[in-house]
N, C-alpha and C. Protein backbone atom coordinates (compact mmCIF):
# COMPACT_ATOMS: atom_id res chain seq x y z
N UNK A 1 148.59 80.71 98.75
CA UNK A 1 148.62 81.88 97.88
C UNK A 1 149.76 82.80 98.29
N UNK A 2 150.86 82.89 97.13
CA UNK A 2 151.75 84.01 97.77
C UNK A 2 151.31 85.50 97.87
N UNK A 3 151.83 86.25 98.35
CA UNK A 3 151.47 87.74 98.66
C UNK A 3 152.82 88.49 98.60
N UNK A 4 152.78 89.94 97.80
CA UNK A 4 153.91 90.41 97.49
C UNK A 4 154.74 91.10 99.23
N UNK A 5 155.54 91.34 98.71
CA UNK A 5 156.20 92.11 100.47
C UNK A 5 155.49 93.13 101.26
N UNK A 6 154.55 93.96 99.90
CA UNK A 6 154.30 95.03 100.11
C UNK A 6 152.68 94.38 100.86
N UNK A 7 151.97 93.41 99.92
CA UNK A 7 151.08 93.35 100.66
C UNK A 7 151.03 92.64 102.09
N UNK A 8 152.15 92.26 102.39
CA UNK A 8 152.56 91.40 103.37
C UNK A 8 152.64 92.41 104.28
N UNK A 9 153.44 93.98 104.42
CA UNK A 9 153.92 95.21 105.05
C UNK A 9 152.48 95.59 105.61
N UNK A 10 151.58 95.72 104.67
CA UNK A 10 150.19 96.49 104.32
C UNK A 10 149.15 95.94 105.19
N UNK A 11 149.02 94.19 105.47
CA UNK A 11 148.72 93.43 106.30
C UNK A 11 149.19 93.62 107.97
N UNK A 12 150.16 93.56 108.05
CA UNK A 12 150.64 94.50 108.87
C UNK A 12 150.15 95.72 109.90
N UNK A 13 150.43 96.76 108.93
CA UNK A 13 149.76 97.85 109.59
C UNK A 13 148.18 97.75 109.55
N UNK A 14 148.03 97.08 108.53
CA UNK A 14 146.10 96.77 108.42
C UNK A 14 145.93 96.49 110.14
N UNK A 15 146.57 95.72 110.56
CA UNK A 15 146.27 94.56 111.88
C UNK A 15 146.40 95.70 112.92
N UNK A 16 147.68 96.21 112.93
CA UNK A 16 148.20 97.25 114.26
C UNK A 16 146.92 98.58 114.07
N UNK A 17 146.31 99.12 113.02
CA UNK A 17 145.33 99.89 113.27
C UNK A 17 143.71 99.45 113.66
N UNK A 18 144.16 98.00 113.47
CA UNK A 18 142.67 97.44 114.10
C UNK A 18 142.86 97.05 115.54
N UNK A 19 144.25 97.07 116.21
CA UNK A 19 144.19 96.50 117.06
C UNK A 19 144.59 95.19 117.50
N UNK A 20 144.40 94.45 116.11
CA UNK A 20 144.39 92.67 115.84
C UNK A 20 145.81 91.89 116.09
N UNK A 21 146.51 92.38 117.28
CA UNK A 21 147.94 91.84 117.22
C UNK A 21 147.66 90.15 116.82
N UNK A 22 146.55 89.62 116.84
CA UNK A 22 146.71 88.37 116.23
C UNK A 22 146.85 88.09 114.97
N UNK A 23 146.18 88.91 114.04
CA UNK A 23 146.19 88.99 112.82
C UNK A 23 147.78 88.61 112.24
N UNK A 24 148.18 89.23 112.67
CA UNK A 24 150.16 89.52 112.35
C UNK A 24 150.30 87.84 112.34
N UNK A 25 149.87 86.52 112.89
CA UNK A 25 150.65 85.30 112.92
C UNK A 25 150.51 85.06 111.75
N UNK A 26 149.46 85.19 110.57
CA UNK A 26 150.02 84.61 109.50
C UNK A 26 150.62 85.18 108.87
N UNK A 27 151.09 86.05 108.40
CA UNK A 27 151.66 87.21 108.22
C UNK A 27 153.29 87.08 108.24
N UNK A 28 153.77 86.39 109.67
CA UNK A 28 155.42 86.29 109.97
C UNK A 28 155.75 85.35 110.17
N UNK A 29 156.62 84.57 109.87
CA UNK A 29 157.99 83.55 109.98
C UNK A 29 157.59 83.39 111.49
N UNK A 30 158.09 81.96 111.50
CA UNK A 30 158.31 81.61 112.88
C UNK A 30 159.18 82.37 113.62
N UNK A 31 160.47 82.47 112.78
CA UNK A 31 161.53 83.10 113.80
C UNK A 31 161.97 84.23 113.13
N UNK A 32 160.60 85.05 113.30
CA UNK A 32 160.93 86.69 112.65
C UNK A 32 161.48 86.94 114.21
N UNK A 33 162.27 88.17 114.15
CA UNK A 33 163.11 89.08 114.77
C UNK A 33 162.42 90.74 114.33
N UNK A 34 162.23 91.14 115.56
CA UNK A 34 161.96 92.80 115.83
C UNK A 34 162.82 93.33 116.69
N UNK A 35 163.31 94.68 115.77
CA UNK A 35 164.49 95.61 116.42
C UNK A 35 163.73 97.14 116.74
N UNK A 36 164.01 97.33 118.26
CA UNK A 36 163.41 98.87 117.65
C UNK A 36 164.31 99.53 119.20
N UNK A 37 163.73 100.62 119.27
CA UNK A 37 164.48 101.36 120.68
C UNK A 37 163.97 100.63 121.64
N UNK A 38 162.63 100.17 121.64
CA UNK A 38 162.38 99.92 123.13
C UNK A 38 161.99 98.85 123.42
N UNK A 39 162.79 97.77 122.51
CA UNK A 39 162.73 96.21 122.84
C UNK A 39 162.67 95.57 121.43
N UNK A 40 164.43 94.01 121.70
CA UNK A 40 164.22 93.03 120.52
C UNK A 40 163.35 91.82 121.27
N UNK A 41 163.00 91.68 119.94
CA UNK A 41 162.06 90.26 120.07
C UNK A 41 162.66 89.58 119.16
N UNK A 42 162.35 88.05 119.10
CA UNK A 42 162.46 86.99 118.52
C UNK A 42 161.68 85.91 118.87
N UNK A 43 160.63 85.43 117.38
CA UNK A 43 159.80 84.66 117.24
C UNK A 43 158.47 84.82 117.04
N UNK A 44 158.27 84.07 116.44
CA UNK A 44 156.14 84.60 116.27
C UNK A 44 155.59 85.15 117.57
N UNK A 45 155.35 84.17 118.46
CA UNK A 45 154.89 84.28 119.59
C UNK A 45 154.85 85.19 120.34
N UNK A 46 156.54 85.86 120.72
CA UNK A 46 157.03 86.22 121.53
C UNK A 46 156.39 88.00 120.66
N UNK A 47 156.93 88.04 119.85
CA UNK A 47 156.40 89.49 118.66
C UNK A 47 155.00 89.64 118.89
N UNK A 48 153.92 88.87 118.89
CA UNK A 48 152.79 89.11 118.82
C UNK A 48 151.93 89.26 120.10
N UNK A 49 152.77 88.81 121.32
CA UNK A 49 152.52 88.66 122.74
C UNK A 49 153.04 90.45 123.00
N UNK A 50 154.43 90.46 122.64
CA UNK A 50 154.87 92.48 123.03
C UNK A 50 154.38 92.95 122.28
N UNK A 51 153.65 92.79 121.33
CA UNK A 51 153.62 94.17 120.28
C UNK A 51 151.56 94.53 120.78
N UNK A 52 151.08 93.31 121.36
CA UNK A 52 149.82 93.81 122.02
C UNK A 52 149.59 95.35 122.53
N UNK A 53 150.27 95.53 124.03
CA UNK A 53 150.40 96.77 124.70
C UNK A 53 150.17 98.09 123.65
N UNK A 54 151.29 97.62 122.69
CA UNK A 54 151.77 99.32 121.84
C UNK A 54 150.48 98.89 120.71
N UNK A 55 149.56 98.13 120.27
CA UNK A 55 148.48 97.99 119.38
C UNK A 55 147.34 98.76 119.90
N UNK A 56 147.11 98.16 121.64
CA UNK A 56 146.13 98.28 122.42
C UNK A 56 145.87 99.77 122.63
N UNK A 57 147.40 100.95 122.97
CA UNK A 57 147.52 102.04 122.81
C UNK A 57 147.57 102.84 121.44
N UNK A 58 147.72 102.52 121.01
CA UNK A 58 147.48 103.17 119.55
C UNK A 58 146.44 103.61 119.32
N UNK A 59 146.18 105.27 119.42
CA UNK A 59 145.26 105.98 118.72
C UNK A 59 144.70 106.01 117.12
N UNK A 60 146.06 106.07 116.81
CA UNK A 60 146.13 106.21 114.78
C UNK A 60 147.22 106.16 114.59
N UNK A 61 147.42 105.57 113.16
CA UNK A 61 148.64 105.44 112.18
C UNK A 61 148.31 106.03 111.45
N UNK A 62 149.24 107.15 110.91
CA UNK A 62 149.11 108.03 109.59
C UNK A 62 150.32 107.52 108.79
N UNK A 63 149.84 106.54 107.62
CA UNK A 63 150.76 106.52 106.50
C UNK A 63 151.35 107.49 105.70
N UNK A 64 152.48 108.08 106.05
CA UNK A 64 153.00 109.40 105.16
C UNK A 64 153.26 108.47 103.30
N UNK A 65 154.38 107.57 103.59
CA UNK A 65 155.08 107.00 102.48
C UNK A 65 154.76 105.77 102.50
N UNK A 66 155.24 105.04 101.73
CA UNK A 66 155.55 103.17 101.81
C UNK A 66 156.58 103.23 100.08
N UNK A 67 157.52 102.10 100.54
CA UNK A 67 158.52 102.32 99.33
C UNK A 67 158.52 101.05 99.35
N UNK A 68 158.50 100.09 97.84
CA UNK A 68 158.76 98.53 98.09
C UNK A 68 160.04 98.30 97.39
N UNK A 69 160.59 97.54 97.73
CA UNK A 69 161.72 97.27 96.45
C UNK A 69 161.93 95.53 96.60
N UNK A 70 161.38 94.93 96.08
CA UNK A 70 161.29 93.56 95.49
C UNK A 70 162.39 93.17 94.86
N UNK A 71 163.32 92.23 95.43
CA UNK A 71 164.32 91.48 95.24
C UNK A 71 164.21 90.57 93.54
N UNK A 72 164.44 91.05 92.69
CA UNK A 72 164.05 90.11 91.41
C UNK A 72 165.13 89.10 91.41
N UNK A 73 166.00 89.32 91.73
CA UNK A 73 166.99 88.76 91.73
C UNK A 73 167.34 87.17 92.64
N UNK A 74 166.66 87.43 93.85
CA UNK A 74 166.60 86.13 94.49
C UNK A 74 165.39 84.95 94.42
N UNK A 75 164.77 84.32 95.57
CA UNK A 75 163.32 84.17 95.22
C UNK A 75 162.44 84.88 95.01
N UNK A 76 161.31 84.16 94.48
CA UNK A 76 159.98 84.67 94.78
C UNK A 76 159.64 85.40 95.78
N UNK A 77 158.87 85.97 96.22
CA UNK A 77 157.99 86.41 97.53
C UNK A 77 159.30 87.08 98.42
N UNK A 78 160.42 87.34 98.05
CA UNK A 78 161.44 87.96 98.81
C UNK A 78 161.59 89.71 98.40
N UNK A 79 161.74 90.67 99.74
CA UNK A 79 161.82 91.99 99.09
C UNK A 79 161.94 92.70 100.42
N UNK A 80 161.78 94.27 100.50
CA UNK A 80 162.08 94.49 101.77
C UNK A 80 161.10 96.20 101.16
N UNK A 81 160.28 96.59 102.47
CA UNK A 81 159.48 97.65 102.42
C UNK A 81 159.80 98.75 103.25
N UNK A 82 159.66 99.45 102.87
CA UNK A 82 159.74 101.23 103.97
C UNK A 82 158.72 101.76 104.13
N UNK A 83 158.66 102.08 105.26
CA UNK A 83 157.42 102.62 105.53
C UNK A 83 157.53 103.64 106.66
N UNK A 84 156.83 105.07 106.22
CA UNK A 84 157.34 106.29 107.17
C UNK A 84 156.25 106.89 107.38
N UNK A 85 155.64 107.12 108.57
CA UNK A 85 154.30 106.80 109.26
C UNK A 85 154.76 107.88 110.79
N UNK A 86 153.77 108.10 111.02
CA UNK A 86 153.01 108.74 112.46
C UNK A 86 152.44 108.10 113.52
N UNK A 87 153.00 107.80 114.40
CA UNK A 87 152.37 106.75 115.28
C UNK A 87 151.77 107.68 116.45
N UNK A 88 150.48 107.42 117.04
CA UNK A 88 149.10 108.62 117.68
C UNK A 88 149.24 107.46 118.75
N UNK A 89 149.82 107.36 119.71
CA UNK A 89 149.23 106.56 121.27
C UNK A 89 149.06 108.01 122.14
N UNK A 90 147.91 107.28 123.16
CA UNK A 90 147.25 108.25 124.23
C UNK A 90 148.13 108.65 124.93
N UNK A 91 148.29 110.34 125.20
CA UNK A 91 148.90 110.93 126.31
C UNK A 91 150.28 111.16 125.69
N UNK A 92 150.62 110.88 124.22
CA UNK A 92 151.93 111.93 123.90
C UNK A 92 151.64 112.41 122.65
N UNK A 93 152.68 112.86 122.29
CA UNK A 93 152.74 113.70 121.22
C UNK A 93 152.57 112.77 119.52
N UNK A 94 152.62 112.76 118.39
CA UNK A 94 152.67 112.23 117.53
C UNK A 94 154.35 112.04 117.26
N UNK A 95 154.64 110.63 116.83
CA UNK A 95 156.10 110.65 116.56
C UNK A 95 156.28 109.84 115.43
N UNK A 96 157.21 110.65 114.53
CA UNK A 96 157.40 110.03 113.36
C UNK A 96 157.94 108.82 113.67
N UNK A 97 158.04 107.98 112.39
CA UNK A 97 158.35 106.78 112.76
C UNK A 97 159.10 105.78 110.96
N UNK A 98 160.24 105.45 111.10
CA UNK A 98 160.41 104.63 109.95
C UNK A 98 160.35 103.44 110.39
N UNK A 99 159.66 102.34 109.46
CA UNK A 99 160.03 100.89 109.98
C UNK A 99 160.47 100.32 108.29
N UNK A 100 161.24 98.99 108.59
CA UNK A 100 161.76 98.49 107.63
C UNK A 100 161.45 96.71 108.08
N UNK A 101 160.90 96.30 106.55
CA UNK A 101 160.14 94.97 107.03
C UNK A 101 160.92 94.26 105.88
N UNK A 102 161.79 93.51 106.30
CA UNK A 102 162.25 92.32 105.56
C UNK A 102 161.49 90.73 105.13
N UNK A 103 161.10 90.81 103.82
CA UNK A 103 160.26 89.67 103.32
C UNK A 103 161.16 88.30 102.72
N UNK A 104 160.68 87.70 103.09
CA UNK A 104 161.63 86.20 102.28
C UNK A 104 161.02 85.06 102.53
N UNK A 105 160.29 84.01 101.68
CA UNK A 105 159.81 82.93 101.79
C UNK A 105 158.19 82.94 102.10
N UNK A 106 157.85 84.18 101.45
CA UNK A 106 156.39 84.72 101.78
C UNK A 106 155.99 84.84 102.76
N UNK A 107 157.18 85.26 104.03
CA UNK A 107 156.72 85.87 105.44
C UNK A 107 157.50 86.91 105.50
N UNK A 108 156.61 87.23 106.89
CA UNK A 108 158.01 88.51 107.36
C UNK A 108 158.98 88.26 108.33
N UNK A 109 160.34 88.39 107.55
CA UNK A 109 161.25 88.07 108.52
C UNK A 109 161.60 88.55 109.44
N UNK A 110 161.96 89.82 109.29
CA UNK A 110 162.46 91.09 110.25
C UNK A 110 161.74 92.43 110.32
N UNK A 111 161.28 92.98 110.91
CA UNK A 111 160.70 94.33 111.18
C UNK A 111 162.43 95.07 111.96
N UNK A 112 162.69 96.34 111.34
CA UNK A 112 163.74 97.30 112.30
C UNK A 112 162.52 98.72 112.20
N UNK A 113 162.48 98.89 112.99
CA UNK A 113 161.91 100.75 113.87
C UNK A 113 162.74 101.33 114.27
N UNK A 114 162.70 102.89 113.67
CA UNK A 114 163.71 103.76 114.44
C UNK A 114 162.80 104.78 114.61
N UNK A 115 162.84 105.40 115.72
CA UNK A 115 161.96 107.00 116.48
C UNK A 115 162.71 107.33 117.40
N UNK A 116 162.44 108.58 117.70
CA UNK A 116 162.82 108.67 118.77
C UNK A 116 161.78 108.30 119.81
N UNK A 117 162.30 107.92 120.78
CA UNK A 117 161.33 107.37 122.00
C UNK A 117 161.18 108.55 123.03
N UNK A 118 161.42 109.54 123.40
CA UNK A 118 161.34 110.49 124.32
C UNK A 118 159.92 111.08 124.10
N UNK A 119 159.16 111.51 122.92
CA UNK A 119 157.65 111.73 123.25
C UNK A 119 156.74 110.78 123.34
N UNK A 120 156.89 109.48 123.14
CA UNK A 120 156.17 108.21 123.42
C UNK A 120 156.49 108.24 124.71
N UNK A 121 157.64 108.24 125.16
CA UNK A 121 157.60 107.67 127.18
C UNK A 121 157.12 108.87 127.87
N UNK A 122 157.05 109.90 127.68
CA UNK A 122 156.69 111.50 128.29
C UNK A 122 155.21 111.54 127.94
N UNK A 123 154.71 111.94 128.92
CA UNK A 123 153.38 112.53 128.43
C UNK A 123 153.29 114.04 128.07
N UNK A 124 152.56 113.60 127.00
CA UNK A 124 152.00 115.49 126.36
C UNK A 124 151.79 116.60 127.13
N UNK A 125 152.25 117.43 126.63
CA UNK A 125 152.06 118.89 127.72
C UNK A 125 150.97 119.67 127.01
């Protein structure tokens, strides 16, 4: 059954607010790639093995936005999502957060994150 980008994005964060870093394998490409400040990954495995820690800490995700824009133009199931969110881990501050999830072949190819990382590594005052 295909699934659009967006519900593919949506799956996603569904998983990281449950905790379920397993959830995410069906979800991504073998050889998805994650970019962010504080570590690339490459590969199912390797993505779903680092992204545990920052799941495990996670207080709450507050979805501000989500923007889809679906590729009509190429295949099917190809498109790329935005998503601008609040990420709540224990002992800092709340930090905004954009991520950008590249879809193609009814997985996810690429996740990029940009934040700043200075109230995630600091603890809250």
């Amino acid at each position: 059954m295909s699934r659009t980008p967006e519900q593919l994005a949506a799956g996603y964060f569904d998983a990281w607010e449950e905790g379920e870093a397993e959830r995410l394998r069906p979800l991504i490409a073998d050889d998805v790639s994650f970019y962010g400040p504080l570590a690339e990954v490459h590969g199912a495995d390797e993505d779903v093995s680092s992204i545990q820690g920052l799941f495990a800490a996670t207080e709450e995700l507050v979805i501000r936005k989500r923007w889809a824009d679906t590729d009509t133009d190429s295949e099917a199931g190809a498109g790329d999502v935005l998503t601008w969110f609040e990420l709540r881990v224990r002992g800092a501050d709340p930090t905004p957060v954009a991520s950008w999830i590249h879809v193609a072949r009814d997985a996810i190819q690429c996740v990029r994150v940009t934040f700043d990382p200075r109230g995630t590594l600091a603890p809250s005052s």
